[in-house]
PDB file of N, CA and C in Angstrom:
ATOM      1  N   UNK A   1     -11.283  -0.278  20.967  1.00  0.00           N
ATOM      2  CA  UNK A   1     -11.551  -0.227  19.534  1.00  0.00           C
ATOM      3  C   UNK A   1     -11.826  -1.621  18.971  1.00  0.00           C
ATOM      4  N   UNK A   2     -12.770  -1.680  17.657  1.00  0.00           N
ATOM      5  CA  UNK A   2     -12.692  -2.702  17.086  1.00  0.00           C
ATOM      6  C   UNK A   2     -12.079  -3.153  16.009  1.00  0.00           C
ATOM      7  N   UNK A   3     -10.810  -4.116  15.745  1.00  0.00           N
ATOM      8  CA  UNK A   3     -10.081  -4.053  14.695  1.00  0.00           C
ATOM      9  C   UNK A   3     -10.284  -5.022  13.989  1.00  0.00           C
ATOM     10  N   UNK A   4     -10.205  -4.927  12.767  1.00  0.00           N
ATOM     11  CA  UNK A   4     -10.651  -6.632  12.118  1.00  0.00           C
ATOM     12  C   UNK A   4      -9.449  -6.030  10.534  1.00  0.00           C
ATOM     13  N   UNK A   5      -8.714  -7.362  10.100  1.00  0.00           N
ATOM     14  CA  UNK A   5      -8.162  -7.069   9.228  1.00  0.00           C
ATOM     15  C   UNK A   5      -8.728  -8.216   7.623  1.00  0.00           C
ATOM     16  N   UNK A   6      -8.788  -7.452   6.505  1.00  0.00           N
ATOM     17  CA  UNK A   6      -8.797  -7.991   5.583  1.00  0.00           C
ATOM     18  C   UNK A   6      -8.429  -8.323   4.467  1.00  0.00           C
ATOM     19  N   UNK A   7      -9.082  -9.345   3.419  1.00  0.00           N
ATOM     20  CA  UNK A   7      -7.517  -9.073   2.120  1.00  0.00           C
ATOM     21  C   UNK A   7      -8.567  -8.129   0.991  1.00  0.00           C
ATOM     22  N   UNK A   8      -7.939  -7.224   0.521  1.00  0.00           N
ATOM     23  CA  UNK A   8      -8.537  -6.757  -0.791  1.00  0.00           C
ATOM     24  C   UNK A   8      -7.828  -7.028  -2.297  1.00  0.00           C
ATOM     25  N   UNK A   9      -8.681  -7.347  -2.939  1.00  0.00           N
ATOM     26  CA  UNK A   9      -8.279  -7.696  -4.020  1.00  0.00           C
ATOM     27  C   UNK A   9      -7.577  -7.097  -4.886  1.00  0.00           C
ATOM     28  N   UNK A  10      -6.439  -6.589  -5.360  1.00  0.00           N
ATOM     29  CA  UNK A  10      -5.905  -5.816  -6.621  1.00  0.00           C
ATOM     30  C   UNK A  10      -6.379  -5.948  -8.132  1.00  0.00           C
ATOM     31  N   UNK A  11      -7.054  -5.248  -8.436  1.00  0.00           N
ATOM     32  CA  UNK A  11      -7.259  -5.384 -10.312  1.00  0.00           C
ATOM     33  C   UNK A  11      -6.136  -4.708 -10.683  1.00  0.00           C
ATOM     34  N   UNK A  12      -5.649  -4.245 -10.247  1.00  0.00           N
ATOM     35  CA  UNK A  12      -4.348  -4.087 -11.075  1.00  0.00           C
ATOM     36  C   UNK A  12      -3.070  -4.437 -10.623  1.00  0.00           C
ATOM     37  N   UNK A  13      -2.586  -5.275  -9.907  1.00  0.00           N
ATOM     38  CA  UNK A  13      -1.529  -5.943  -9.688  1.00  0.00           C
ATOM     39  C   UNK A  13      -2.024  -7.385  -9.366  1.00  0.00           C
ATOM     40  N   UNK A  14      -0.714  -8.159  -9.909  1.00  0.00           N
ATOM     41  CA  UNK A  14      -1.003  -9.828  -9.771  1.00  0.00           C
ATOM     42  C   UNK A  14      -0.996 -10.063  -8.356  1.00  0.00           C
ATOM     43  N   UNK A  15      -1.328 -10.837  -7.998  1.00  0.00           N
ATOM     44  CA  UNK A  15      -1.049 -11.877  -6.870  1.00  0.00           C
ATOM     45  C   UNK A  15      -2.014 -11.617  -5.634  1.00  0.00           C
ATOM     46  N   UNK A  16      -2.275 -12.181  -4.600  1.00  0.00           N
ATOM     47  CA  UNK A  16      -3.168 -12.505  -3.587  1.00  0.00           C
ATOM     48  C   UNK A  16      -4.128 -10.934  -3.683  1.00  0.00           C
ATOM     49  N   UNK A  17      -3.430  -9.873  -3.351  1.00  0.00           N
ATOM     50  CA  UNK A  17      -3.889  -8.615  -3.030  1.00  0.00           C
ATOM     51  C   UNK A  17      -3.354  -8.076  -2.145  1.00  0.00           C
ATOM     52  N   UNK A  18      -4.049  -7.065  -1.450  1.00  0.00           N
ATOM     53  CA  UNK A  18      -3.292  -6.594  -0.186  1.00  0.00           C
ATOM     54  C   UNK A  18      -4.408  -6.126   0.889  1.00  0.00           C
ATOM     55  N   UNK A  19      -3.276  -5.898   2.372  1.00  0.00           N
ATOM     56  CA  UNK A  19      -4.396  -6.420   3.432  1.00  0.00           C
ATOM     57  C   UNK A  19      -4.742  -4.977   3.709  1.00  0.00           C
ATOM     58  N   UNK A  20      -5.653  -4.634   4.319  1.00  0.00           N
ATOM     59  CA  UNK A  20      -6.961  -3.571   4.956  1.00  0.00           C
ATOM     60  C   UNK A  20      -6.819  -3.588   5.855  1.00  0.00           C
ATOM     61  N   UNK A  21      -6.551  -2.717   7.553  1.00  0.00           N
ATOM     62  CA  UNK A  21      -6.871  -2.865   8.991  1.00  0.00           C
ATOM     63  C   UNK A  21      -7.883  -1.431   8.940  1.00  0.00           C
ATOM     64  N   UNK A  22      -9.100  -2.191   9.785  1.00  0.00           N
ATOM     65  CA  UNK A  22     -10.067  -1.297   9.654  1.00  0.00           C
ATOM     66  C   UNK A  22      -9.980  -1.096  11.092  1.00  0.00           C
ATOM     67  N   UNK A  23     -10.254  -0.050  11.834  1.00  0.00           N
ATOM     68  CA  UNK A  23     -10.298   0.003  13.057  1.00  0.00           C
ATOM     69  C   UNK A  23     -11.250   1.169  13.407  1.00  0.00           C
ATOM     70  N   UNK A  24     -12.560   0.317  14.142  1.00  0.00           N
ATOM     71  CA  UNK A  24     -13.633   1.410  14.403  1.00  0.00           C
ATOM     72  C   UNK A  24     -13.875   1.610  15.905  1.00  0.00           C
ATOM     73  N   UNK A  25     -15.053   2.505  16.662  1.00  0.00           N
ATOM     74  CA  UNK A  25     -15.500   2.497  17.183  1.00  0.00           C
ATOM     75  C   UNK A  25     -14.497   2.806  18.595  1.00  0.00           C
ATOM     76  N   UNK A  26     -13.432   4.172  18.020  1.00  0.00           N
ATOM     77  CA  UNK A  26     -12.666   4.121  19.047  1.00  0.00           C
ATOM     78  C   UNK A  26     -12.795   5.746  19.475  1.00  0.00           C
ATOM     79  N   UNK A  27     -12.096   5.885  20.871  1.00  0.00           N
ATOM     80  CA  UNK A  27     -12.245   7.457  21.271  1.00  0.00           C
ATOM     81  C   UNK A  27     -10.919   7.310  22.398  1.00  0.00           C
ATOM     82  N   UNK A  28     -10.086   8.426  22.401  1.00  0.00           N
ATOM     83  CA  UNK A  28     -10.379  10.015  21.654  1.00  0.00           C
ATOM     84  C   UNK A  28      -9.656   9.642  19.974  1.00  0.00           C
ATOM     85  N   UNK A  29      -9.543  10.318  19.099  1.00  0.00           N
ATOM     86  CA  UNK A  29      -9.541  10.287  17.646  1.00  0.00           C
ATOM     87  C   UNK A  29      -7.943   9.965  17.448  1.00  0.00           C
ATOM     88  N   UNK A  30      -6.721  10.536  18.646  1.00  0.00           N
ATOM     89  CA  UNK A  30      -5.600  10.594  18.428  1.00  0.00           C
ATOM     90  C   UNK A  30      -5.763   8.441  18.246  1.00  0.00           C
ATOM     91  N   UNK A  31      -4.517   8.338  17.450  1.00  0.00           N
ATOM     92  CA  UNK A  31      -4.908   6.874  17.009  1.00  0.00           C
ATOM     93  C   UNK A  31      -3.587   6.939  15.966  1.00  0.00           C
ATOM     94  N   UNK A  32      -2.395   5.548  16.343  1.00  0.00           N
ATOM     95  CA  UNK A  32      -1.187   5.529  15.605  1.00  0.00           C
ATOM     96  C   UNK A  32      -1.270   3.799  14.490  1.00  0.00           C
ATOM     97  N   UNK A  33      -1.357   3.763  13.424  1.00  0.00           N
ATOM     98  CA  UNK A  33      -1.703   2.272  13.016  1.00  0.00           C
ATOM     99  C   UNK A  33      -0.637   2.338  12.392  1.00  0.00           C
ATOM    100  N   UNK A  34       0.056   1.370  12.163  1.00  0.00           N
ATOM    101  CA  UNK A  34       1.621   0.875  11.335  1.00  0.00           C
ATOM    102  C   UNK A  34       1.534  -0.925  11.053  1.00  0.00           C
ATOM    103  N   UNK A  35       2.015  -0.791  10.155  1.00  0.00           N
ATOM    104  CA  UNK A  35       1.797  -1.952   9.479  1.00  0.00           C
ATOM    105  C   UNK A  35       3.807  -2.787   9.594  1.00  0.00           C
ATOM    106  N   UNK A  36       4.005  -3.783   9.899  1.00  0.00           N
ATOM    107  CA  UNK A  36       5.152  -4.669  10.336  1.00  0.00           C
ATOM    108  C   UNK A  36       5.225  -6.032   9.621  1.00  0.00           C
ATOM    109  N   UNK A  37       6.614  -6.150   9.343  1.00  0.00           N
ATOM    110  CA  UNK A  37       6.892  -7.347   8.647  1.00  0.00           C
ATOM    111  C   UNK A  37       8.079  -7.851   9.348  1.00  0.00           C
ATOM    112  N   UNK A  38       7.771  -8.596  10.094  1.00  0.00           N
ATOM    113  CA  UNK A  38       9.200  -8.865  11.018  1.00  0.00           C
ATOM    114  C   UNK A  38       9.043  -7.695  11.695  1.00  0.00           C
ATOM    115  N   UNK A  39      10.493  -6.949  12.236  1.00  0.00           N
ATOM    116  CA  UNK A  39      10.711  -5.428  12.362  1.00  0.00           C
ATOM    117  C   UNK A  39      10.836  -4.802  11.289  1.00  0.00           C
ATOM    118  N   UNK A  40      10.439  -4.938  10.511  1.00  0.00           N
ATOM    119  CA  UNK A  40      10.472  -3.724   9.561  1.00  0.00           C
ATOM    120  C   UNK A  40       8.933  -2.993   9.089  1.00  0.00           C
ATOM    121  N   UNK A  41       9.046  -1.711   9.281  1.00  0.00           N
ATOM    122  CA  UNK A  41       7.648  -1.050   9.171  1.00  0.00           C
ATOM    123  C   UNK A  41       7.634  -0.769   7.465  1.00  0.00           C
ATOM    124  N   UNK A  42       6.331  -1.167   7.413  1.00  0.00           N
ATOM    125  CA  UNK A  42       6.312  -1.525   5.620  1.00  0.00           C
ATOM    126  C   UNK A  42       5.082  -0.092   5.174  1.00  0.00           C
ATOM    127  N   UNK A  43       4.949   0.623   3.855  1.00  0.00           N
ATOM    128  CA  UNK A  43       4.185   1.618   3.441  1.00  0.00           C
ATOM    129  C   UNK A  43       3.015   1.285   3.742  1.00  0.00           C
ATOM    130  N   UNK A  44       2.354   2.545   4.094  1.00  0.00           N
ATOM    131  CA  UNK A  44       0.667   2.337   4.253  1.00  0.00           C
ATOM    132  C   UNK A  44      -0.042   3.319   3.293  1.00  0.00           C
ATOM    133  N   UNK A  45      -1.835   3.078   3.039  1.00  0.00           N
ATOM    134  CA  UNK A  45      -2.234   4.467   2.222  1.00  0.00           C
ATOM    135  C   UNK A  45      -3.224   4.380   3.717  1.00  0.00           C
ATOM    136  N   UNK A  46      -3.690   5.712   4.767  1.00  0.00           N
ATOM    137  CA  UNK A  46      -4.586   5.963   5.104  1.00  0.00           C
ATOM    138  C   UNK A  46      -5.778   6.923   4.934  1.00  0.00           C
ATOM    139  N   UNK A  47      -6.950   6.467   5.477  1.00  0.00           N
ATOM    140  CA  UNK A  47      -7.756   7.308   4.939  1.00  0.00           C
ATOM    141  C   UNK A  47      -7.604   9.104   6.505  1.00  0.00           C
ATOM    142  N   UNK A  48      -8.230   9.883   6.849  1.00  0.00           N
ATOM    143  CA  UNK A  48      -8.814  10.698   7.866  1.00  0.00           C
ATOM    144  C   UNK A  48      -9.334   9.771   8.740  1.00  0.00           C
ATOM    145  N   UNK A  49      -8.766  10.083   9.781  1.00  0.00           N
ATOM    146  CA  UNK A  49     -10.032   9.405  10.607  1.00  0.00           C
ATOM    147  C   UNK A  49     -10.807  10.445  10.693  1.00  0.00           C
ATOM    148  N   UNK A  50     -12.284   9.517  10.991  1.00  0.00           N
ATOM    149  CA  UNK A  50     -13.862  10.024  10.600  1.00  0.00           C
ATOM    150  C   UNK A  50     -14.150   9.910  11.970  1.00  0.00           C
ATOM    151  N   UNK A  51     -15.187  11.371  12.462  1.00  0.00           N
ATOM    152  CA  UNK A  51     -16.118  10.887  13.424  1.00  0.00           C
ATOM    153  C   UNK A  51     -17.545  10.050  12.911  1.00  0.00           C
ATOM    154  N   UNK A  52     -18.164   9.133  13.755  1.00  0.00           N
ATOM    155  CA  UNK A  52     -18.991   8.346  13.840  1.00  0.00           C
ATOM    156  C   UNK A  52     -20.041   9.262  14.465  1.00  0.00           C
ATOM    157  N   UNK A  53     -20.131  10.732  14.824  1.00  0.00           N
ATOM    158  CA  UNK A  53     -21.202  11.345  15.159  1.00  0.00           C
ATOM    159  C   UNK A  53     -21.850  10.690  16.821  1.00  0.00           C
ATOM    160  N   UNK A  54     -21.224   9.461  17.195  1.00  0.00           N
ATOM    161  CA  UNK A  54     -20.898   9.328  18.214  1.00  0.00           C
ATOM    162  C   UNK A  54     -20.373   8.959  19.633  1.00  0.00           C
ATOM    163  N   UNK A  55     -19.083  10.155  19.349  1.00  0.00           N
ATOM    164  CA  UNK A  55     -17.894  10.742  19.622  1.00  0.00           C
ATOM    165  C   UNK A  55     -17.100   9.174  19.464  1.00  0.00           C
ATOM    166  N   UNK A  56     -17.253   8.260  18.938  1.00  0.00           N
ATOM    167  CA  UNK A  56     -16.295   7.833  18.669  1.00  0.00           C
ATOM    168  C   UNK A  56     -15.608   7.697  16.802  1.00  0.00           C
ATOM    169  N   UNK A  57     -15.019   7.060  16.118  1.00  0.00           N
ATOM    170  CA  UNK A  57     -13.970   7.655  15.428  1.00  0.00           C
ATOM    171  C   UNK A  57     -13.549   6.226  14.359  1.00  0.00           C
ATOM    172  N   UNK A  58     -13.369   6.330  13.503  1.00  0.00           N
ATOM    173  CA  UNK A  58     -12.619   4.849  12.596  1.00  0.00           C
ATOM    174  C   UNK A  58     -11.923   5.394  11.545  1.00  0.00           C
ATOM    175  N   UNK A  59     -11.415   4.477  10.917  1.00  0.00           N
ATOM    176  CA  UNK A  59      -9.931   4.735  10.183  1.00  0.00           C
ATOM    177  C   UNK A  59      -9.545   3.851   9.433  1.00  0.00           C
ATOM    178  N   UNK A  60      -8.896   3.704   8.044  1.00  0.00           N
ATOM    179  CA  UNK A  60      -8.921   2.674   7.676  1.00  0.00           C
ATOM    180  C   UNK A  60      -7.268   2.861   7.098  1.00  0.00           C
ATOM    181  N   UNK A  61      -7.008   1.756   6.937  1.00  0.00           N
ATOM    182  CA  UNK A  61      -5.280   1.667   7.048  1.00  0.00           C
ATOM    183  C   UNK A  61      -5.010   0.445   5.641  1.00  0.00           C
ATOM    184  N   UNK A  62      -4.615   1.027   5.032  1.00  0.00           N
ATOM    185  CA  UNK A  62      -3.995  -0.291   3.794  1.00  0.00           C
ATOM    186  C   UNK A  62      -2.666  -0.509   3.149  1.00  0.00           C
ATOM    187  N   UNK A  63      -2.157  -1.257   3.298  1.00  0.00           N
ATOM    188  CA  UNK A  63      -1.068  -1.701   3.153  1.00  0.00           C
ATOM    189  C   UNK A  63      -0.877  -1.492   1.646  1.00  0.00           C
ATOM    190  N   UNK A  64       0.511  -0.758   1.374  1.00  0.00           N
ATOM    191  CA  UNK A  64       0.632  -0.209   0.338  1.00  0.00           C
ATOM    192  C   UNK A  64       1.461  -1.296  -0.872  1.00  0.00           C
ATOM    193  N   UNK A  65       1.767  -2.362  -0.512  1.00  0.00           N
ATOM    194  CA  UNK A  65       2.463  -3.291  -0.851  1.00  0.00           C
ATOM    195  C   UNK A  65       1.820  -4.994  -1.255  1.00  0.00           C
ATOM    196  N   UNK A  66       1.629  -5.371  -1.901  1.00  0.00           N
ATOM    197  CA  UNK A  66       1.342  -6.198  -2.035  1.00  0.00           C
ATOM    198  C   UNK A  66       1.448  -7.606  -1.258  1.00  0.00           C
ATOM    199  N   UNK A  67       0.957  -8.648  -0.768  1.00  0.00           N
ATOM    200  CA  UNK A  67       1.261  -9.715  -0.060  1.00  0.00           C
ATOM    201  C   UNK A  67       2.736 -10.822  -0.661  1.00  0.00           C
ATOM    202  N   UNK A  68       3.351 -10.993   0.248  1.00  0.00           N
ATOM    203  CA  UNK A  68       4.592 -11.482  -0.427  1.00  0.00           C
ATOM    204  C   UNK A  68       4.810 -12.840   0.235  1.00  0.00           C
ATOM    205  N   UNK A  69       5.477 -13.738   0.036  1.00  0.00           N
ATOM    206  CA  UNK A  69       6.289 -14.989   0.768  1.00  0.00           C
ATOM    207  C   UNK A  69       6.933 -14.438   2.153  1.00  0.00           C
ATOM    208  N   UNK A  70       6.965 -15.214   3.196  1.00  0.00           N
ATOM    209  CA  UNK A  70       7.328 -14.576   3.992  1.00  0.00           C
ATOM    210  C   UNK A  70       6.377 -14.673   5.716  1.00  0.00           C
ATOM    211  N   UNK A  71       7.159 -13.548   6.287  1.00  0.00           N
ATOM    212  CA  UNK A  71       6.710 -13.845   7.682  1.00  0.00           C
ATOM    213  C   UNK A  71       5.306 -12.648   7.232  1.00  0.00           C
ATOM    214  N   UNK A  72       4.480 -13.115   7.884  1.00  0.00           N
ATOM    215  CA  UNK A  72       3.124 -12.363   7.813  1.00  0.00           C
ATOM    216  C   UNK A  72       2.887 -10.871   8.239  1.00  0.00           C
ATOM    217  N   UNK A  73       2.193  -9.995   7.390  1.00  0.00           N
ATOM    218  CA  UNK A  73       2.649  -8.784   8.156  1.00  0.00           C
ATOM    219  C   UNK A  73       1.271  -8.746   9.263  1.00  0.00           C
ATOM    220  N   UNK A  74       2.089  -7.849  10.286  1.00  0.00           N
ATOM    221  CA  UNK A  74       0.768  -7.570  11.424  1.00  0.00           C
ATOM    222  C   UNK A  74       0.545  -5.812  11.358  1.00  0.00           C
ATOM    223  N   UNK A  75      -0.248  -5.642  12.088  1.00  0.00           N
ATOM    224  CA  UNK A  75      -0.773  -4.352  11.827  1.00  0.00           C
ATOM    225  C   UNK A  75      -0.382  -4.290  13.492  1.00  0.00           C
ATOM    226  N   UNK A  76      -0.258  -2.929  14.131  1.00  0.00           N
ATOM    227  CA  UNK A  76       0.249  -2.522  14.632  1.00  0.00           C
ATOM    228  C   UNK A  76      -0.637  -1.212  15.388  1.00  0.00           C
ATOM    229  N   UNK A  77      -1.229  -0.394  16.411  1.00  0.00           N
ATOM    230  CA  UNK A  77      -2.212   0.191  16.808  1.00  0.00           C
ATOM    231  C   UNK A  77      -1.901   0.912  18.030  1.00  0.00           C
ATOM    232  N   UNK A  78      -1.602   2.037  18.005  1.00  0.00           N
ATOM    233  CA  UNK A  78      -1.144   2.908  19.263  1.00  0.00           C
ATOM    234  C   UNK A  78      -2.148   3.858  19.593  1.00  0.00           C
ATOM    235  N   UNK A  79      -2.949   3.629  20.512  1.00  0.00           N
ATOM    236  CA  UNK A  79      -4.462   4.129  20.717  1.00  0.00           C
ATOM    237  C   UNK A  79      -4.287   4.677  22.402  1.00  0.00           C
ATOM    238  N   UNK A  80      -5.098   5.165  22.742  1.00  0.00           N
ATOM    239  CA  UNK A  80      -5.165   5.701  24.366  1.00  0.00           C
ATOM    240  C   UNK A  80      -5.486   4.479  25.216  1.00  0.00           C
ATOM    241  N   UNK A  81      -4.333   3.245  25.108  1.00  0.00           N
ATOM    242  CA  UNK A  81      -4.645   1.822  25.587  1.00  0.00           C
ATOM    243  C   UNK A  81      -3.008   1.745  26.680  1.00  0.00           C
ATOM    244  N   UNK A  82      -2.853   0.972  27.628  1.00  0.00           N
ATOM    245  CA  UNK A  82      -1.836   1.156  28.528  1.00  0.00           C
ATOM    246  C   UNK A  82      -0.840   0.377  27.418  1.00  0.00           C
ATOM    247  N   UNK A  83      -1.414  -0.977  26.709  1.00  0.00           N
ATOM    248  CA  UNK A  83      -0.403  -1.382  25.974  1.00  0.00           C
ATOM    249  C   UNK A  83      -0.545  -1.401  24.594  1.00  0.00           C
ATOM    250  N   UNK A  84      -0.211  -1.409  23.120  1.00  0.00           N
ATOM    251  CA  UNK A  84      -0.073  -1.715  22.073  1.00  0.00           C
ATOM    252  C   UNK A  84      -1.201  -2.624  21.798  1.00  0.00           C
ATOM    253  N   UNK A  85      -2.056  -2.326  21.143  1.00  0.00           N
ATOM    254  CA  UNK A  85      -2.814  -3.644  20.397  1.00  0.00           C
ATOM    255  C   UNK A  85      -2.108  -3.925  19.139  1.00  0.00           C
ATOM    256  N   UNK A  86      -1.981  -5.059  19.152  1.00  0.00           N
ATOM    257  CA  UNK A  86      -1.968  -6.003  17.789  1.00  0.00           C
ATOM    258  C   UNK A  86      -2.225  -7.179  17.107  1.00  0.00           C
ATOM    259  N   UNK A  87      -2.782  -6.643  15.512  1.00  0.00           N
ATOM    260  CA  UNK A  87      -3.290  -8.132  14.861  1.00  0.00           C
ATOM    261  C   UNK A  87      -2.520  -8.934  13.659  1.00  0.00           C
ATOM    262  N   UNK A  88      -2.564  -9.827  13.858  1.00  0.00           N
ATOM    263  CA  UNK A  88      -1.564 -10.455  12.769  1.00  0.00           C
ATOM    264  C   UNK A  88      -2.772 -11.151  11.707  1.00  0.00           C
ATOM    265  N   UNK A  89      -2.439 -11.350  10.361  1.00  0.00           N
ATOM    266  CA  UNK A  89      -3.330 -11.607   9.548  1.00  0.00           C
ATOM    267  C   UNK A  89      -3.312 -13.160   9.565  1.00  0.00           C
TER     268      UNK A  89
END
């Protein structure tokens, strides 16, 4: 899969914004994304994952929380891979 993470801007809450993990171009569709702050698993909003028409699949994952002081959150990716992918922002 291809994962790339980003910041989106909030118009309606102050401060930096909050981050986006987009993750495309993956197969089969089963696909686990969690978002981490330290050990602690922090709220997400996701969308369906979508087919791409072909047969592979993307998903978009956003962190439901705003960016805070602190240890950085990473995103987190349990895909049909032997180990865990993960990206830290």
């Amino acid at each position: 899969p291809t994962v790339s993470i980003s910041l989106v801007p909030s118009s309606s809450q102050p401060g930096p914004g909050r981050l986006l993990c987009s993750v495309m171009d993956f197969y089969p569709a089963a696909i686990q994304v969690r978002w981490f702050q330290g050990q602690q698993e922090l709220s997400v909003v996701a969308t369906d994952v979508v087919p791409n028409g072909d047969w592979t699949h993307e998903l978009l994952v956003l962190l439901e929380t705003p960016l805070s002081v602190g240890s950085p959150p990473a995103a987190r990716l349990h895909v049909s891979l032997e180990q865990p992918l993960s990206r830290h922002w």
